[in-house]
C-alpha atoms as a PDB file:
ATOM      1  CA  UNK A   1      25.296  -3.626  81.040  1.00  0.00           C
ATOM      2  CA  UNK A   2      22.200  -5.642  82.196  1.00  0.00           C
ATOM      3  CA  UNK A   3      21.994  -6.618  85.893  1.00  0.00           C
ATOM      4  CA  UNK A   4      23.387 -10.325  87.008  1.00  0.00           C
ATOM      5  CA  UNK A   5      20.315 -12.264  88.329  1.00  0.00           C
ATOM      6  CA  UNK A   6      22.443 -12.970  91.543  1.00  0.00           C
ATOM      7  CA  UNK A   7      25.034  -9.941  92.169  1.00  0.00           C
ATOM      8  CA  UNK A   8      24.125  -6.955  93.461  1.00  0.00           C
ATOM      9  CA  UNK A   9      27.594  -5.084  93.988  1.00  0.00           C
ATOM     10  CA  UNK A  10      30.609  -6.345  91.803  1.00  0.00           C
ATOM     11  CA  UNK A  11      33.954  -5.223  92.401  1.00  0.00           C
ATOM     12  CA  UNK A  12      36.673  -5.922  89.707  1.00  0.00           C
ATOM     13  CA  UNK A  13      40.577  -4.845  90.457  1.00  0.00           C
ATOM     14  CA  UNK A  14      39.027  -1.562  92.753  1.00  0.00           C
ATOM     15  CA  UNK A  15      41.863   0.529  93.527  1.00  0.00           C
ATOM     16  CA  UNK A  16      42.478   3.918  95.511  1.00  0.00           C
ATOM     17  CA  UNK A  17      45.727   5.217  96.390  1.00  0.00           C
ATOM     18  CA  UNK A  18      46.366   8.482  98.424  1.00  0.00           C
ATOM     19  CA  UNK A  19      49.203   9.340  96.659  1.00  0.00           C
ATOM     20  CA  UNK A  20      51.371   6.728  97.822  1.00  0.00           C
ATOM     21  CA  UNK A  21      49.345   5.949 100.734  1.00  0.00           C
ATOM     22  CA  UNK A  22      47.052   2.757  99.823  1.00  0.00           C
ATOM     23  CA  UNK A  23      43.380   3.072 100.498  1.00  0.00           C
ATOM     24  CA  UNK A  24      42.196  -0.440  99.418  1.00  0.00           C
ATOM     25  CA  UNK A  25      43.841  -2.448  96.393  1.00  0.00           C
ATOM     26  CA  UNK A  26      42.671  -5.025  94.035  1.00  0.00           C
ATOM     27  CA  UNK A  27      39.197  -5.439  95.828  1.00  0.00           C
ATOM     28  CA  UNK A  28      37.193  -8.186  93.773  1.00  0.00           C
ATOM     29  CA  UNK A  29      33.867  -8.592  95.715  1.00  0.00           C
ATOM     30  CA  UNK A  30      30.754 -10.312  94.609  1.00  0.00           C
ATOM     31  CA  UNK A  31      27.765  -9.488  97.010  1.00  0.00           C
ATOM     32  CA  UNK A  32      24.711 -11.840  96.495  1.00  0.00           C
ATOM     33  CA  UNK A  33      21.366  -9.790  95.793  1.00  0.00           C
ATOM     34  CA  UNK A  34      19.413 -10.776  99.386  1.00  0.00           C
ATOM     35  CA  UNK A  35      22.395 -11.476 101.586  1.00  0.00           C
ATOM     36  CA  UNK A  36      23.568  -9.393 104.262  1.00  0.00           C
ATOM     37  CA  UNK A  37      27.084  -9.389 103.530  1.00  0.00           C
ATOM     38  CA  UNK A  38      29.601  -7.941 106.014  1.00  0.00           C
ATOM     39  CA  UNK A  39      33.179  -6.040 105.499  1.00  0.00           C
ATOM     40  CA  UNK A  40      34.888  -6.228 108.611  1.00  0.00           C
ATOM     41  CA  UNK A  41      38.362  -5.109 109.476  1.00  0.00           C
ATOM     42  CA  UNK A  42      40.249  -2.882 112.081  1.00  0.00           C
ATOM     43  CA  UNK A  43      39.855   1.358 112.001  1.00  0.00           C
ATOM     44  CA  UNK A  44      41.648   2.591 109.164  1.00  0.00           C
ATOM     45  CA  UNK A  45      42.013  -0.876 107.062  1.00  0.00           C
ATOM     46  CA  UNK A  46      40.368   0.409 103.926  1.00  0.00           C
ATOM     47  CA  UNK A  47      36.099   0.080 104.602  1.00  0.00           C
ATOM     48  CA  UNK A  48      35.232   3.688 104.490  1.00  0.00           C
ATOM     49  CA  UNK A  49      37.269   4.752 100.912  1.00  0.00           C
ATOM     50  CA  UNK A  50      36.054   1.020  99.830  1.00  0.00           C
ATOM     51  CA  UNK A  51      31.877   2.174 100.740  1.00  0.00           C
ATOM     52  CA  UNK A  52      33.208   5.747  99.487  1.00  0.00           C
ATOM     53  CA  UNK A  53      34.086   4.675  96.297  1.00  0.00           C
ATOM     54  CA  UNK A  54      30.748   2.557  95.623  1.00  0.00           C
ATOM     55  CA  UNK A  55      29.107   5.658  96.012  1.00  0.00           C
ATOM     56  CA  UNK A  56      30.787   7.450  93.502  1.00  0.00           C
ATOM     57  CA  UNK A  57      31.915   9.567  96.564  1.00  0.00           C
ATOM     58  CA  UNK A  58      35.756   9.001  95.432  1.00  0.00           C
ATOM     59  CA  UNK A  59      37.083   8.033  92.110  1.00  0.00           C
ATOM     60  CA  UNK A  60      39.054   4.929  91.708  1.00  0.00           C
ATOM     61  CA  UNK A  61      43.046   4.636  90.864  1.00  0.00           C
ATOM     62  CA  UNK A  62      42.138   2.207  88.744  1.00  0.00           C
ATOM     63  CA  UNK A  63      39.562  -0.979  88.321  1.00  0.00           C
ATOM     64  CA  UNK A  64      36.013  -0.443  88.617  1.00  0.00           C
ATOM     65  CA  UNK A  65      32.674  -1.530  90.542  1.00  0.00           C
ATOM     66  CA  UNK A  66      29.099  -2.074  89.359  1.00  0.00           C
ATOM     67  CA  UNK A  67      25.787  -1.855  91.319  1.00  0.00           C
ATOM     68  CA  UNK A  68      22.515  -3.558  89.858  1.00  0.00           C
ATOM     69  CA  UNK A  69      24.955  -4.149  87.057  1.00  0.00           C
ATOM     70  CA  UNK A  70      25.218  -0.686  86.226  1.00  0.00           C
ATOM     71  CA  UNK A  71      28.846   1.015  86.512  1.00  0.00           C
ATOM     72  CA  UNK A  72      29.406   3.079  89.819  1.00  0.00           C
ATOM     73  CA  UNK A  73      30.565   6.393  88.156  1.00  0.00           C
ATOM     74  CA  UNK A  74      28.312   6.322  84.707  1.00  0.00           C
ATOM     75  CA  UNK A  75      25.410   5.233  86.559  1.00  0.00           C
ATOM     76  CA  UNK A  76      25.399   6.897  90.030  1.00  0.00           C
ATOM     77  CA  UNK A  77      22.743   9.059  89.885  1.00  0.00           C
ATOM     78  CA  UNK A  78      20.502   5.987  89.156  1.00  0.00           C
ATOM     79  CA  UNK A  79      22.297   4.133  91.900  1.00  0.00           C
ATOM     80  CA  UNK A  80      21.360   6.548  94.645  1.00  0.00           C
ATOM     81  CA  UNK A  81      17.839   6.275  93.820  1.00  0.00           C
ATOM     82  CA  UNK A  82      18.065   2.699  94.908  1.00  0.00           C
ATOM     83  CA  UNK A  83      19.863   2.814  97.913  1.00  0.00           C
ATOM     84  CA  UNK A  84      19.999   3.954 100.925  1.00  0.00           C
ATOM     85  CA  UNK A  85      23.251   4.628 103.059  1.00  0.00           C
ATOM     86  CA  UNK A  86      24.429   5.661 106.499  1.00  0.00           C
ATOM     87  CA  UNK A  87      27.881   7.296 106.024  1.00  0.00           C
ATOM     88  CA  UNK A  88      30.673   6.554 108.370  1.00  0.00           C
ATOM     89  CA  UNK A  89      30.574  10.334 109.681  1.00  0.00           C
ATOM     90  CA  UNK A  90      27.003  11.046 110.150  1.00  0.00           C
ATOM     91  CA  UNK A  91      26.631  15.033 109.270  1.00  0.00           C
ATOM     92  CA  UNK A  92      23.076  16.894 109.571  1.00  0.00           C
ATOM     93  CA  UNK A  93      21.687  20.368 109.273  1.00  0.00           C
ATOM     94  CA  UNK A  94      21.651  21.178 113.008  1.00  0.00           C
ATOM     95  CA  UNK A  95      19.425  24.000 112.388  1.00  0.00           C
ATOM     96  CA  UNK A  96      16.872  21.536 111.144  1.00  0.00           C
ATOM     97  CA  UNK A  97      14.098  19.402 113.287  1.00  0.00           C
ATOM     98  CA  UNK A  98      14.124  15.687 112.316  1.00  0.00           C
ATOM     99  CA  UNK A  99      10.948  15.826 110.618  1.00  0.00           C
ATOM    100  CA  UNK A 100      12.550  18.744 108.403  1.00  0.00           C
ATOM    101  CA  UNK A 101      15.747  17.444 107.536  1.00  0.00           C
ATOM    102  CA  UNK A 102      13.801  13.979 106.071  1.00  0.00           C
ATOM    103  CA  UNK A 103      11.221  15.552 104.542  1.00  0.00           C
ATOM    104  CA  UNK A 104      14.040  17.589 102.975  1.00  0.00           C
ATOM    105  CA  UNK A 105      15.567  14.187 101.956  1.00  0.00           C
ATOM    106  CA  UNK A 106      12.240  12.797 100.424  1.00  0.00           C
ATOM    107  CA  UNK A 107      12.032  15.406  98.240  1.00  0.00           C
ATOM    108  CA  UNK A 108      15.102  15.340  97.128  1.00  0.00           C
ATOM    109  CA  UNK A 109      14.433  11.783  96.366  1.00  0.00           C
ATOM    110  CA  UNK A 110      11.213  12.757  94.542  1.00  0.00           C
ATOM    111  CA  UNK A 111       9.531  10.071  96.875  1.00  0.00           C
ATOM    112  CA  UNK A 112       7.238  10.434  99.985  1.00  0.00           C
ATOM    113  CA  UNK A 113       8.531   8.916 103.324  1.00  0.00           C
ATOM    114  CA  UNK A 114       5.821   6.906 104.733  1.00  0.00           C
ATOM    115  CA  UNK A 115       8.336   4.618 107.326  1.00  0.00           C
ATOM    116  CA  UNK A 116       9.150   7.777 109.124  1.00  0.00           C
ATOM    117  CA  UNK A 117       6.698   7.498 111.789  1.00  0.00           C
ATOM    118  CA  UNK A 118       7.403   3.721 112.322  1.00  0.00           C
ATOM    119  CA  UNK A 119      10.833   4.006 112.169  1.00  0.00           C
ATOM    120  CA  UNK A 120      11.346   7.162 114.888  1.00  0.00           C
ATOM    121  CA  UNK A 121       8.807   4.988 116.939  1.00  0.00           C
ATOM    122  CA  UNK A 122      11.127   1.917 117.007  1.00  0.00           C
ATOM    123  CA  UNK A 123      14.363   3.702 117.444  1.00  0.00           C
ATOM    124  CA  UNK A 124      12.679   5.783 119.931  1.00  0.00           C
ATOM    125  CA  UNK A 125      13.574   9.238 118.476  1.00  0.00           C
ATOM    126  CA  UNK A 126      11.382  12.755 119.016  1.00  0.00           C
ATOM    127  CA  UNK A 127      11.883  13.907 115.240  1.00  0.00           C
ATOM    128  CA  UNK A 128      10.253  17.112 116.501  1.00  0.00           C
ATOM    129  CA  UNK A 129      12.902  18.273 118.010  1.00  0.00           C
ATOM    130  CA  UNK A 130      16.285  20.494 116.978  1.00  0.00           C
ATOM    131  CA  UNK A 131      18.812  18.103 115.048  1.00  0.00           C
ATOM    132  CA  UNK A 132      21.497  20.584 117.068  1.00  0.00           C
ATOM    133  CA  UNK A 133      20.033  19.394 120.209  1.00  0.00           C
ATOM    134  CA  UNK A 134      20.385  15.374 119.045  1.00  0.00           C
ATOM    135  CA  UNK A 135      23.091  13.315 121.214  1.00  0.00           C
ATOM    136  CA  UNK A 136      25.842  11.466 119.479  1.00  0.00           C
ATOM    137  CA  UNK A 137      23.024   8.372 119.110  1.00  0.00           C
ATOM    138  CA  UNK A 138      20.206  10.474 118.139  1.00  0.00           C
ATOM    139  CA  UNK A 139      21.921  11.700 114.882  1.00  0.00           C
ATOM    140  CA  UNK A 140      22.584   8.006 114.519  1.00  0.00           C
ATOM    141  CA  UNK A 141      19.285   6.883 114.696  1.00  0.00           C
ATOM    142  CA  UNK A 142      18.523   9.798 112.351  1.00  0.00           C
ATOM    143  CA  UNK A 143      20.918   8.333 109.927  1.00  0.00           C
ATOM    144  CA  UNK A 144      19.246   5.240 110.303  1.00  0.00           C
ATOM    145  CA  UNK A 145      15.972   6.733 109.720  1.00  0.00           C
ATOM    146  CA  UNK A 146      17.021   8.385 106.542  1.00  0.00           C
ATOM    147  CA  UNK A 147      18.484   5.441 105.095  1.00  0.00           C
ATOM    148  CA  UNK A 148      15.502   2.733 105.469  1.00  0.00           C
ATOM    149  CA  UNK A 149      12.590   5.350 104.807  1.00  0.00           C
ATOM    150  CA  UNK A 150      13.049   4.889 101.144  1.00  0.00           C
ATOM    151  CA  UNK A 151      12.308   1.583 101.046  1.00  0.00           C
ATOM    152  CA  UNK A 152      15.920   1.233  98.964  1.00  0.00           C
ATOM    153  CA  UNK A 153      16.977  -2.186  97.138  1.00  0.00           C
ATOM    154  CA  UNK A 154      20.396  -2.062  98.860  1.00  0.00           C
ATOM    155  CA  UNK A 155      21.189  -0.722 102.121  1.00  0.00           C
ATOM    156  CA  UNK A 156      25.268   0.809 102.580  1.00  0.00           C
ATOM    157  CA  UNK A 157      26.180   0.805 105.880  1.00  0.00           C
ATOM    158  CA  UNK A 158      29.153   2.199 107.272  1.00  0.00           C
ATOM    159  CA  UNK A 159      29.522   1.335 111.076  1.00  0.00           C
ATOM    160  CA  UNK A 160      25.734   2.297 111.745  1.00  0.00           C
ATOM    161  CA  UNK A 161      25.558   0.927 115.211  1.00  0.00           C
ATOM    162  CA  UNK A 162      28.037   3.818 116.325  1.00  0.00           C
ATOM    163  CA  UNK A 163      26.891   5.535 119.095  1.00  0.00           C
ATOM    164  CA  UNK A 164      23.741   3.128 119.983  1.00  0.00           C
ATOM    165  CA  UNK A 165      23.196   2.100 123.013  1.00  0.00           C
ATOM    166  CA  UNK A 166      22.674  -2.008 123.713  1.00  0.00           C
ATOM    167  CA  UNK A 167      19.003  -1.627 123.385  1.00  0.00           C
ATOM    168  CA  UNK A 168      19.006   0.515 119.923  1.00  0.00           C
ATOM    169  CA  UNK A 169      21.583  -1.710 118.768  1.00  0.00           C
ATOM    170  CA  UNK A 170      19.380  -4.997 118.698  1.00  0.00           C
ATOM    171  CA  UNK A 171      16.496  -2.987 117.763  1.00  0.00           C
ATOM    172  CA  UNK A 172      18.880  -1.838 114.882  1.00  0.00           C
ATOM    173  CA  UNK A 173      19.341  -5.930 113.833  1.00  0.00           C
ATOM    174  CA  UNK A 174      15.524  -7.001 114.255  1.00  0.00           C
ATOM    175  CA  UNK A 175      15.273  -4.034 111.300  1.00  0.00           C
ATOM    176  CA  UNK A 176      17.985  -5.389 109.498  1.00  0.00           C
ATOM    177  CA  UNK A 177      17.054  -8.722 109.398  1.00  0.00           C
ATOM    178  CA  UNK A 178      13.531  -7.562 108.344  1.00  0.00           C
ATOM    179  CA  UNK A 179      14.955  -5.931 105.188  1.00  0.00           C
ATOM    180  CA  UNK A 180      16.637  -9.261 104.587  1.00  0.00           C
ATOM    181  CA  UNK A 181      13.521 -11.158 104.604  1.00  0.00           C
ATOM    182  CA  UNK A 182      11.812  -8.823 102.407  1.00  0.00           C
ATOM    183  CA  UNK A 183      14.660  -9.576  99.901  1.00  0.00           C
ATOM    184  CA  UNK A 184      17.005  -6.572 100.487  1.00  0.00           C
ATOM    185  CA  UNK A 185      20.308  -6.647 100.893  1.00  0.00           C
ATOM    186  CA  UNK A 186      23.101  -4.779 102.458  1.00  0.00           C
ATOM    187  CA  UNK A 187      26.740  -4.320 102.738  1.00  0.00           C
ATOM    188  CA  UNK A 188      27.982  -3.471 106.276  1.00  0.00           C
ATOM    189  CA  UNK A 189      31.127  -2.905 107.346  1.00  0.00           C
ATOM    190  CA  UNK A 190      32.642  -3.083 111.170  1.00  0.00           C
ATOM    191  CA  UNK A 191      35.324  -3.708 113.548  1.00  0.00           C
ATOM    192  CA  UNK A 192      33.174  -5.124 115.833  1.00  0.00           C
ATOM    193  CA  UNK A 193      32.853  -9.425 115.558  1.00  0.00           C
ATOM    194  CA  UNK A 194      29.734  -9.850 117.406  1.00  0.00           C
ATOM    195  CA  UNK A 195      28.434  -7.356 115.095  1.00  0.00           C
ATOM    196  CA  UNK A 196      28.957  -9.095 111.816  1.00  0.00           C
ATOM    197  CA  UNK A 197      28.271 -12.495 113.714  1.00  0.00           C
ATOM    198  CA  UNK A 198      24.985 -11.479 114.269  1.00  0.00           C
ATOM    199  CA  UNK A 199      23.512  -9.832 111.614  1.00  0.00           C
ATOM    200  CA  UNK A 200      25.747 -11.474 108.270  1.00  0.00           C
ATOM    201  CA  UNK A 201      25.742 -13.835 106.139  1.00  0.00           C
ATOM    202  CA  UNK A 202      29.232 -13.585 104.669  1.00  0.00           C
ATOM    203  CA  UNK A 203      32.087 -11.640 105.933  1.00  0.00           C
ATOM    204  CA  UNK A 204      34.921 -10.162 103.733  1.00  0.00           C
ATOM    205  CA  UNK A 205      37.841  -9.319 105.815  1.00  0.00           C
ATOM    206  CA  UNK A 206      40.299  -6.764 105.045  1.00  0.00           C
ATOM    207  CA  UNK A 207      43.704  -5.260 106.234  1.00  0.00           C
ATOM    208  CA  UNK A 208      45.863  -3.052 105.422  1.00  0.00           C
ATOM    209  CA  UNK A 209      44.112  -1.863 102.195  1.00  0.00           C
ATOM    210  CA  UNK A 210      43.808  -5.686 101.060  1.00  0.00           C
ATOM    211  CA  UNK A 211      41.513  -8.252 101.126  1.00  0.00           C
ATOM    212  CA  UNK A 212      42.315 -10.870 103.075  1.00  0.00           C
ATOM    213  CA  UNK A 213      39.795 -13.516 102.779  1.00  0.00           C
ATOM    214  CA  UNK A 214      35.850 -13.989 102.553  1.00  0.00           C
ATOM    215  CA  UNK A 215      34.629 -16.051 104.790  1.00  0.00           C
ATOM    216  CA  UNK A 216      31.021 -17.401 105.790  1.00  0.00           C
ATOM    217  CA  UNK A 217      29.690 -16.684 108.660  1.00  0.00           C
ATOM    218  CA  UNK A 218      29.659 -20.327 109.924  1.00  0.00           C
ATOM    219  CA  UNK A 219      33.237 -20.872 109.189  1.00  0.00           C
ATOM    220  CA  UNK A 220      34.286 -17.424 110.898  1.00  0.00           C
ATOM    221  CA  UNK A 221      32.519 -18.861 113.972  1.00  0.00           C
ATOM    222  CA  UNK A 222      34.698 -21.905 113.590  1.00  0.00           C
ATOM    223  CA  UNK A 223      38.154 -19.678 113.838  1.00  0.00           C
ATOM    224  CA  UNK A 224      36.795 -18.121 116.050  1.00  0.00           C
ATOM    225  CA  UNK A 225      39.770 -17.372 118.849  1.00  0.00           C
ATOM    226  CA  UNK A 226      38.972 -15.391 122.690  1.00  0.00           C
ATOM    227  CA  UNK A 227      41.534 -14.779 125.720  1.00  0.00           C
ATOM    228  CA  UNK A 228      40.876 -16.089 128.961  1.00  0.00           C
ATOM    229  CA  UNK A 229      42.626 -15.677 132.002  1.00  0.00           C
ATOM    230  CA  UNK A 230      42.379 -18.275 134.809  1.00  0.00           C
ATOM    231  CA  UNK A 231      43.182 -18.051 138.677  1.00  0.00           C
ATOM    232  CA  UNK A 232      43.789 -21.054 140.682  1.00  0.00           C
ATOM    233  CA  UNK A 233      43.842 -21.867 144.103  1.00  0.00           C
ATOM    234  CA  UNK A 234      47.221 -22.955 143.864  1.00  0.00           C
ATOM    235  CA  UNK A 235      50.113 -22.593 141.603  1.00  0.00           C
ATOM    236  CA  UNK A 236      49.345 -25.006 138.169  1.00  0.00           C
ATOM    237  CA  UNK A 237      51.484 -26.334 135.735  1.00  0.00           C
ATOM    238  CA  UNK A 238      49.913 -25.913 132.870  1.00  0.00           C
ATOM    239  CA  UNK A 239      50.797 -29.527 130.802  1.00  0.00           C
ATOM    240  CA  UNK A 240      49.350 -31.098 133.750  1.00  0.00           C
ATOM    241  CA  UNK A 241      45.351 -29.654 132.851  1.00  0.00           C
ATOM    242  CA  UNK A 242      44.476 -31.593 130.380  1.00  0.00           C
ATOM    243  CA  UNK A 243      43.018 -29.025 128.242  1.00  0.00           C
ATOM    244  CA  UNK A 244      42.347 -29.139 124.520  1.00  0.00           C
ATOM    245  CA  UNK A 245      41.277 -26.832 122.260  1.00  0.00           C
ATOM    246  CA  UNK A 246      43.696 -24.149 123.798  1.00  0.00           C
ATOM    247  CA  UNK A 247      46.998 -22.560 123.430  1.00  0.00           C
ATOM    248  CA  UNK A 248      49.185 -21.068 126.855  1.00  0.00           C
ATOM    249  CA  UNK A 249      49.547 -18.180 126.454  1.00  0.00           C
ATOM    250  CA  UNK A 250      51.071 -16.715 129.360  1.00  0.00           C
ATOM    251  CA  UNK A 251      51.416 -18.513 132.541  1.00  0.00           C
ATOM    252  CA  UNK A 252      52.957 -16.992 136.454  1.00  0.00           C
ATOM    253  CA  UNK A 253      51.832 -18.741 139.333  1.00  0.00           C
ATOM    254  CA  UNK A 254      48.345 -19.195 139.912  1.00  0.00           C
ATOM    255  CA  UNK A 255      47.811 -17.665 136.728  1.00  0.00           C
ATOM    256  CA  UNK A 256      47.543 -19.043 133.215  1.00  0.00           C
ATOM    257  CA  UNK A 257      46.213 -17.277 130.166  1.00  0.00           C
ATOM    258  CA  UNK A 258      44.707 -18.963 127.404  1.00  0.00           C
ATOM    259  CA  UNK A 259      44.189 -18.440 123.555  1.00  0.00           C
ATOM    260  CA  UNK A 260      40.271 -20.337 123.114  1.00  0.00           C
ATOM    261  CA  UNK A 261      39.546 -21.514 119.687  1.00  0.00           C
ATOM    262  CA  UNK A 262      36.165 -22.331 118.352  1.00  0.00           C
ATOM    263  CA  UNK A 263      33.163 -23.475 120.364  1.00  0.00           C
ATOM    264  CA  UNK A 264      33.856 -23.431 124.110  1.00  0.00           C
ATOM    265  CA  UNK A 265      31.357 -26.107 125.370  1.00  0.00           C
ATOM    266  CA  UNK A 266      33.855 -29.236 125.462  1.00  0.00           C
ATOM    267  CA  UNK A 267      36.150 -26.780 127.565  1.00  0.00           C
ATOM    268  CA  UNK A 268      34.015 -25.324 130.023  1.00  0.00           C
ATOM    269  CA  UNK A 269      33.297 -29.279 131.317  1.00  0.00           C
ATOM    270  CA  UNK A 270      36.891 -29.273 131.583  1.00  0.00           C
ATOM    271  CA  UNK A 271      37.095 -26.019 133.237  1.00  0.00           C
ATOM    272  CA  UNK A 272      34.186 -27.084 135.878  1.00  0.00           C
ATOM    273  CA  UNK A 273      36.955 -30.252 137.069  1.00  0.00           C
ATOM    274  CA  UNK A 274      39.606 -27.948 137.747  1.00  0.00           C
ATOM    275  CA  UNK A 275      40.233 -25.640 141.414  1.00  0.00           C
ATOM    276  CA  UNK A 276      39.302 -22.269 139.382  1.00  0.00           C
ATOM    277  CA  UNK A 277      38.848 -19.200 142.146  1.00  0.00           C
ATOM    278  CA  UNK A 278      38.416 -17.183 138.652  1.00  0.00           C
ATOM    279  CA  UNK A 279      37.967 -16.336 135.211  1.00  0.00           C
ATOM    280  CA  UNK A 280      37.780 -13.620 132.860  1.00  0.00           C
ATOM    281  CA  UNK A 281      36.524 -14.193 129.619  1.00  0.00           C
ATOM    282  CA  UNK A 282      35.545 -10.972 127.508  1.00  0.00           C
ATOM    283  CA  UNK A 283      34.495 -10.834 123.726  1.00  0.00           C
ATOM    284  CA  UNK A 284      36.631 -11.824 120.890  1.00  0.00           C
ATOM    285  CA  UNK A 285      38.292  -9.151 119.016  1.00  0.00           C
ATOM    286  CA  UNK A 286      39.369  -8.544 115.811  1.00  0.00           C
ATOM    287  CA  UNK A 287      43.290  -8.510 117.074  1.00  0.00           C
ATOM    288  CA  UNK A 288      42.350 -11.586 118.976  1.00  0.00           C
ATOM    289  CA  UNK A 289      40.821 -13.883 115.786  1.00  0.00           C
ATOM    290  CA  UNK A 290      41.628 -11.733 112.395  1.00  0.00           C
ATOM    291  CA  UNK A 291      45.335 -11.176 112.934  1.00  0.00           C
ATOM    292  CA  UNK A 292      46.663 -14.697 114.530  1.00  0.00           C
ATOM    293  CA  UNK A 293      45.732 -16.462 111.307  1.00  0.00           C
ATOM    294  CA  UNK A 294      45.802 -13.754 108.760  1.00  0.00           C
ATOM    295  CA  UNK A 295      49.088 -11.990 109.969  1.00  0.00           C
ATOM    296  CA  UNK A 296      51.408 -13.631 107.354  1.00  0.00           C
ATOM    297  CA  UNK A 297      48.943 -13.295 104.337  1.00  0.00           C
ATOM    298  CA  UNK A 298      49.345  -9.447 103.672  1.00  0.00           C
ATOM    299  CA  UNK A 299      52.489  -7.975 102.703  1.00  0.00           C
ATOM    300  CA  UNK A 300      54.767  -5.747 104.706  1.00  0.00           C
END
């Protein structure tokens, strides 16, 4: 089958089941060749049998994928020579240096690795070292490493920001968006919002083995919903605050706790009126945004 001009990974009907236990069901994707196209969804929703199945890693129940138009299973030795992946559950020969284990992986590519060097540099990694010695974020960064030195066509990325600290993480997404402007793309899946905020273009959201939507990025910002918690100088009612763009969530006392939608800049000039003493605001989450409007759209 020739490759579609614009699609770079096709889903039709994809299906695993664990015997009766569903892995991910009916998945019809489209990803867009150039776009950086996240699949985001909480721990054990489907991501890593849906990424394991593109790779021919697992066989389907039933449906089918294609990559560069060719078909996932027929054609996955060809695949793997144009991509490049970081698995979910980064394994490496411990007995190995860095510098071994990729040169290793380069010739088992039948390609040289001339990004190493760079790469290690920017993700501040000693490849000369024992991979058995590595922390937690060094293997990461190893993964990393092993994934982009090939230059691949489509990057498969399976929660690679595990394990990074802050400062590896953004030097992770200046990479990323780097392959995007060189016109790769990549398929990432998360749990983490900011994450796919960031870095995507589109966002496919799953549950429960299903997929629940797809979304762009700009419109996920829109539904956007975060918790805040409020403490007054003096016990509030909250119908008397005049606040829009909220829901009460829990109120005692001093206390209220809100549910935030959307952009927050109308609300923090309303916030600035009021006899606050304080607030805690942390990061959306998944639980937070994903299942308040999506909670009735997957069956029991």
């Amino acid at each position: 089958m020739a490759e579609a001009e614009s699609s770079v990974i096709q889903t039709v009907g994809l299906t695993k089941y664990y015997g009766k236990v569903r892995g991910i069901e009916d998945l019809n994707l489209e990803i867009r060749k150039g776009e950086i196209f996240g699949f985001l969804g909480p721990n054990g929703a489907g991501k890593t049998t849906t990424i394991r199945l593109l790779l021919d890693l697992l066989r389907p129940s039933r449906g089918h994928a294609l990559i560069f138009g060719l078909d996932a299973h027929r054609c996955s030795y060809q695949i793997r020579q144009r991509l490049g992946n970081v698995p979910g559950d980064v394994s490496l020969y411990e007995g190995m240096s860095g510098h071994e284990l990729l040169a290793l992986l380069g010739h088992l590519r039948h390609s040289s690795s001339p990004r190493t060097e760079e790469l290690a540099g920017r993700l501040d990694l000693d490849l000369g070292r024992r991979i058995g010695t590595y922390s937690r974020g060094m293997k990461q960064k190893l993964a990393i490493i092993q994934a982009l030195m090939g230059d691949p066509e489509l990057l498969i990325l399976d929660e690679p920001t595990l394990g990074l600290d802050p400062l590896m993480q953004r030097e992770f997404y200046h990479l990323l968006a780097e392959e995007k402007k060189r016109g790769k793309t990549a398929f990432l899946s998360s749990h983490i919002l900011s994450e796919v905020e960031r870095v995507c273009d589109r966002v496919g959201i799953v549950r429960q083995g299903l997929l629940v939507d797809v979304e762009e990025v700009s419109e996920l910002k829109r539904k956007k919903v975060r918790q805040m918690e409020l403490t007054f100088s003096h016990e509030v009612n909250p119908d008397d605050l005049g606040l829009t763009g909220v829901e009460v969530l829990r109120h005692q006392g001093r206390v209220v706790e809100l549910a935030v939608h959307g952009e927050i800049e109308a609300l923090l000039k309303q916030l600035a009126l009021l006899p606050i003493e304080d607030m805690v605001f942390p990061e959306a989450t998944l639980e937070d945004t994903f299942m308040k409007f999506y909670s009735d759209e997957v069956p029991g």
